[in-house]
Protein backbone atom coordinates (compact mmCIF):
# COMPACT_ATOMS: atom_id res chain seq x y z
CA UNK A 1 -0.73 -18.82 -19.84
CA UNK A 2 -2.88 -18.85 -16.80
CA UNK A 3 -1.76 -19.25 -13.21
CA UNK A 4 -2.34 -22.71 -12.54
CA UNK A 5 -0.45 -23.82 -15.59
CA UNK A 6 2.98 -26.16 -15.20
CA UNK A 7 6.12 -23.85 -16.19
CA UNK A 8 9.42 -24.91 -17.14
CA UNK A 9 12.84 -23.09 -16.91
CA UNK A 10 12.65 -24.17 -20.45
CA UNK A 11 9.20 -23.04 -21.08
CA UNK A 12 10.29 -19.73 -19.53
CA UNK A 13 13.36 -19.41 -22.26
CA UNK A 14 11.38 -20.31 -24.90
CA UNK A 15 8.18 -18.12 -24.42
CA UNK A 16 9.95 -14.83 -26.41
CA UNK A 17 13.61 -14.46 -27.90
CA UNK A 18 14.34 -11.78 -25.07
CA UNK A 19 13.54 -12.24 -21.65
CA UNK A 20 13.66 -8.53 -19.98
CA UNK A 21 15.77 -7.75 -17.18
CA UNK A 22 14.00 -5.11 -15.16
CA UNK A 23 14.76 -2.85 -12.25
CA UNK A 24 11.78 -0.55 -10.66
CA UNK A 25 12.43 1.56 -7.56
CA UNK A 26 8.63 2.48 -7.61
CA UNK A 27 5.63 0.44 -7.13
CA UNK A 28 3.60 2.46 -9.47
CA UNK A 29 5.25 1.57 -12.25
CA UNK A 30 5.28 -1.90 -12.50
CA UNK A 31 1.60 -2.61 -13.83
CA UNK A 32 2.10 -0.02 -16.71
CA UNK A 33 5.58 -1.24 -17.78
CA UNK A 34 3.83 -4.92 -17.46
CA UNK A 35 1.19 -4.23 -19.80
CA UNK A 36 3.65 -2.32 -21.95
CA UNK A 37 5.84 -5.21 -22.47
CA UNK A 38 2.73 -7.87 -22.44
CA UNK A 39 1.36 -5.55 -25.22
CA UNK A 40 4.69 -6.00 -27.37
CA UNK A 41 4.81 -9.41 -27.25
CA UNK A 42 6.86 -10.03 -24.24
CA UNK A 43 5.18 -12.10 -21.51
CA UNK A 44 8.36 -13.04 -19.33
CA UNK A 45 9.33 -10.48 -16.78
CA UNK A 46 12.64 -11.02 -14.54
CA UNK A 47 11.85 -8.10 -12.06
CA UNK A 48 15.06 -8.23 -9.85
CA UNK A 49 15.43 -7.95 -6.59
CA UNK A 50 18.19 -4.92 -6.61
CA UNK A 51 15.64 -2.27 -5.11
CA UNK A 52 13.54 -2.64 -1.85
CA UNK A 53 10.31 -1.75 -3.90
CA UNK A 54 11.14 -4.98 -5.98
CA UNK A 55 8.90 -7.78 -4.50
CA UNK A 56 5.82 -5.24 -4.37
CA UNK A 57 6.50 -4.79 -7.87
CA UNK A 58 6.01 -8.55 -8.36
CA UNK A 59 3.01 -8.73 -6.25
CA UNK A 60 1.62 -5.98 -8.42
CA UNK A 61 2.56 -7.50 -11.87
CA UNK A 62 1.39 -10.58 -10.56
CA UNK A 63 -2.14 -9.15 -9.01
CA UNK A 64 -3.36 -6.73 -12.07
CA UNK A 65 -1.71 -8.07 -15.24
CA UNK A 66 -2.53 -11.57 -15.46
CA UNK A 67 -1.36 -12.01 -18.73
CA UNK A 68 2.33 -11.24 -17.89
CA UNK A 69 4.47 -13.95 -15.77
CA UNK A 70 6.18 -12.16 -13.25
CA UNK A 71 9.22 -13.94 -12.42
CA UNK A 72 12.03 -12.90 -9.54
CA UNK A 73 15.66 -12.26 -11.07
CA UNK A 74 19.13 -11.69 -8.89
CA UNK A 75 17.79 -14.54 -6.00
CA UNK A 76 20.98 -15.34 -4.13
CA UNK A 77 19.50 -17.56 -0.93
CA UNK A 78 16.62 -19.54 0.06
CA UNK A 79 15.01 -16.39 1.98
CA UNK A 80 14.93 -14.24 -1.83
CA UNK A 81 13.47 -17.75 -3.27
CA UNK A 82 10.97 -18.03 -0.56
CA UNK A 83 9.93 -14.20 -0.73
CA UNK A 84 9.42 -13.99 -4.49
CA UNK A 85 7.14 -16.87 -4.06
CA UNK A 86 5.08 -15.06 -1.92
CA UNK A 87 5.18 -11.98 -4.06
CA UNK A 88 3.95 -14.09 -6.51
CA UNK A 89 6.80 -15.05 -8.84
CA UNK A 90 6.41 -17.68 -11.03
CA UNK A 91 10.55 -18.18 -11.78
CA UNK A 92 13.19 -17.12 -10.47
CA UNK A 93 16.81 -16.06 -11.98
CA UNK A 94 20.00 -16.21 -10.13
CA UNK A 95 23.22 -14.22 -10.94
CA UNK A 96 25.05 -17.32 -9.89
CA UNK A 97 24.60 -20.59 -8.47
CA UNK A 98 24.94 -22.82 -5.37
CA UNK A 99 23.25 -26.02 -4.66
CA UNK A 100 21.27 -23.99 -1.40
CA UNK A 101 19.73 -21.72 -4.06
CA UNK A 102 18.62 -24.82 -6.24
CA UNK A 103 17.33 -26.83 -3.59
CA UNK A 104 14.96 -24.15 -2.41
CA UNK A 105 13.56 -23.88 -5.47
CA UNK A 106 13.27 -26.90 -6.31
CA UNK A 107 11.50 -27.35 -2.83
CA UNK A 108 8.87 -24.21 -3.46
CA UNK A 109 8.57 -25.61 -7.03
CA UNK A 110 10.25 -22.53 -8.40
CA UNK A 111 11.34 -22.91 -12.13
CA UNK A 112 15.34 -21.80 -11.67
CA UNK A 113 17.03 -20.21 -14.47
CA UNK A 114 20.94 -20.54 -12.58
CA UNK A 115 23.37 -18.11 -13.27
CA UNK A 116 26.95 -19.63 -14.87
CA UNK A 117 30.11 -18.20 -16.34
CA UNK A 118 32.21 -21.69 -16.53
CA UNK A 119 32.46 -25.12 -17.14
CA UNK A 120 32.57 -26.19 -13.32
CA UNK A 121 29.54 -23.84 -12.49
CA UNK A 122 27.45 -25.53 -15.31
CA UNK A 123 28.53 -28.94 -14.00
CA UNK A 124 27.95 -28.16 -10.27
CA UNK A 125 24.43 -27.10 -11.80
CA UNK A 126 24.06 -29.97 -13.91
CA UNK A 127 24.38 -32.11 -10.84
CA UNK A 128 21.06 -30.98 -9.26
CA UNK A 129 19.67 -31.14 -12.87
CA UNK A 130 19.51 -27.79 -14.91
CA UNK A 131 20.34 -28.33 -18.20
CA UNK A 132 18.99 -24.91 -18.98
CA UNK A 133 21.02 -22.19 -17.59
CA UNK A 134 21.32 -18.03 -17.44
CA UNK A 135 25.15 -17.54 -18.71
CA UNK A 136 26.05 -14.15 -16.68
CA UNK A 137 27.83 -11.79 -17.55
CA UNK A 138 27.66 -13.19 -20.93
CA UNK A 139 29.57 -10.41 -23.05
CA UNK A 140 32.24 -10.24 -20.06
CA UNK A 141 32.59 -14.08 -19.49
CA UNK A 142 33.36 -14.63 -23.54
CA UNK A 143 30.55 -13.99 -25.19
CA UNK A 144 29.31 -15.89 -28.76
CA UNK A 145 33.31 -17.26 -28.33
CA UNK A 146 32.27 -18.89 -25.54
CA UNK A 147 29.00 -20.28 -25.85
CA UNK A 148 30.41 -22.22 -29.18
CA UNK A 149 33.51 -23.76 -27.38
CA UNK A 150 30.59 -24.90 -24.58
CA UNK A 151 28.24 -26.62 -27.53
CA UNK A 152 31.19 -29.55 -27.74
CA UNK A 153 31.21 -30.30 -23.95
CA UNK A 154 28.19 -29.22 -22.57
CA UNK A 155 26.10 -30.31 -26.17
CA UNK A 156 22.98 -31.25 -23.69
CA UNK A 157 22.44 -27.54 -22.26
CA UNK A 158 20.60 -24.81 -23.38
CA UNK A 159 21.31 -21.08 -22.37
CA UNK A 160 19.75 -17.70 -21.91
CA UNK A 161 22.92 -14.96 -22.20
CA UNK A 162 22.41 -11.98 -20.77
CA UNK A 163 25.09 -9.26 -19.38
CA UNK A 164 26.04 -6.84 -21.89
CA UNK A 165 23.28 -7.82 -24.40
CA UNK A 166 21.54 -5.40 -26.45
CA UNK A 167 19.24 -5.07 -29.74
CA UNK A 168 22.42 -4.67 -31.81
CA UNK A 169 24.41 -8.13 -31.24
CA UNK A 170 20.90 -9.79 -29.54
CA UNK A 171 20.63 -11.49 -32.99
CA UNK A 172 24.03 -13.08 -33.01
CA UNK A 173 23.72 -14.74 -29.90
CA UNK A 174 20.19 -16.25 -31.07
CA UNK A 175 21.74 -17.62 -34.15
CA UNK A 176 23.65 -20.19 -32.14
CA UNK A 177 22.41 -23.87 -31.78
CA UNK A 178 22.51 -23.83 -27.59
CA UNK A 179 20.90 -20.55 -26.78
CA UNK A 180 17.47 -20.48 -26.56
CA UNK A 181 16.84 -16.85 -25.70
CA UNK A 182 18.87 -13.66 -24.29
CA UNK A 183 18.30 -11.42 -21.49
CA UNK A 184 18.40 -7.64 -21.27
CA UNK A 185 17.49 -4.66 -20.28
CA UNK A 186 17.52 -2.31 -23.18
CA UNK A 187 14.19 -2.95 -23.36
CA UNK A 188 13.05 -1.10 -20.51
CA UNK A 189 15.26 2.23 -20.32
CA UNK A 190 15.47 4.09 -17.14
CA UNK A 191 14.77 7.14 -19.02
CA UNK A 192 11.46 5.53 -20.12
CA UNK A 193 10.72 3.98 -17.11
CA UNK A 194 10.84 6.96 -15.07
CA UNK A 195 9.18 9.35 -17.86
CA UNK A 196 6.28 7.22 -18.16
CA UNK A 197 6.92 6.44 -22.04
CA UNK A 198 5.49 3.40 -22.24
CA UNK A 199 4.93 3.57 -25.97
CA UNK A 200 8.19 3.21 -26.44
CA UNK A 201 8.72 0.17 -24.33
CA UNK A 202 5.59 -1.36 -26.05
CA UNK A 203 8.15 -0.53 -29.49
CA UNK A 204 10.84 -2.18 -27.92
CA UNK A 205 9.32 -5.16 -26.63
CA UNK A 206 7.67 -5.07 -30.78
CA UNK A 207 11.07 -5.18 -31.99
CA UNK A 208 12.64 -7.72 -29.16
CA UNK A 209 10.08 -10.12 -29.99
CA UNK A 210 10.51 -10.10 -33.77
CA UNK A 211 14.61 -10.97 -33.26
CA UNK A 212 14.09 -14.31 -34.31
């Protein structure tokens, strides 16, 4: 996928079976955990902005490993929107969602995965036109339960669960008609992250990308 290609919230979902969710407090680890991931088959990276190191991270990812697509996750205003475009982010992710959030990305032509938990939240966000939402925190907010009593309702929207998602019930939540892909961040340990391991990520990613 090159730079000046046309992405899609759906496009984004759709790219792997896991998107990763992925917190870095140092800039020097972004372009090896990148290529880690990239070189596992995972190619859609929600770097969130929980750390102050977090948009140079981006601008790294973005800069030196052109085969990843850095995207921005936990974007609660316009300004987060805004500065993950500069940093080079190519999506953003949203815990939740309000119709400021959605307009600025829509503005910056920002492909917004928004964050929902219920049926007014995915309706508020159907309004401005996602049909293909994050549902945070997944596990917490009803899980596989939920997602299933959503197909009769909400039958025209696709979803990305992540919150309390790991490798061992990732698989169940792919098996369901409306979710196109889940979100965690097993696949990027702390322990690793910090150590260096990045064949182990690169294992990970292996595995995350063969779910389905």
């Amino acid at each position: 996928m090159n730079a000046n290609e046309k992405l899609t919230a759906l496009a984004v979902m759709q790219d792997a079976p896991v998107i990763p969710v992925i917190v870095l407090d140092e800039v020097a680890q972004a372009v090896p955990l990148a290529r880690a991931l990239v070189e596992g088959g995972i190619r859609m990276l929600e770097v969130t902005l929980r750390t102050p190191a977090a948009l140079a991270c981006i601008e790294a990812i973005a800069r030196h490993v052109p085969e990843a697509v850095a995207g921005a996750g936990t974007v609660r205003s316009q300004a987060d929107a805004q500065a993950a475009q500069r940093a080079g982010a190519r999506f953003a992710v949203s815990p939740g969602y309000t119709p400021a959030v959605g307009r600025a990305c829509r503005e910056l032509g920002l492909p917004l995965l928004p964050g929902v938990a219920t049926g007014s939240e995915i309706m508020l966000a159907q309004e401005d036109g996602h049909t293909d939402l994050k549902f945070f925190p997944a596990l917490q907010a009803g899980g596989a339960a939920m997602l299933k009593a959503w197909s009769g309702p909400f039958g025209d929207v696709r979803f990305c669960p992540t919150g309390g998602v790991t490798a061992a019930n990732a698989r169940e939540l792919l098996a369901l008609p409306n979710v196109v892909c889940v979100g965690g961040s097993w696949l990027t340990p702390a322990d690793a992250v910090r150590q260096g391991d990045w064949a182990r990520i690169t294992q990970l990613a292996r595995e995350a990308a063969a779910l389905r």
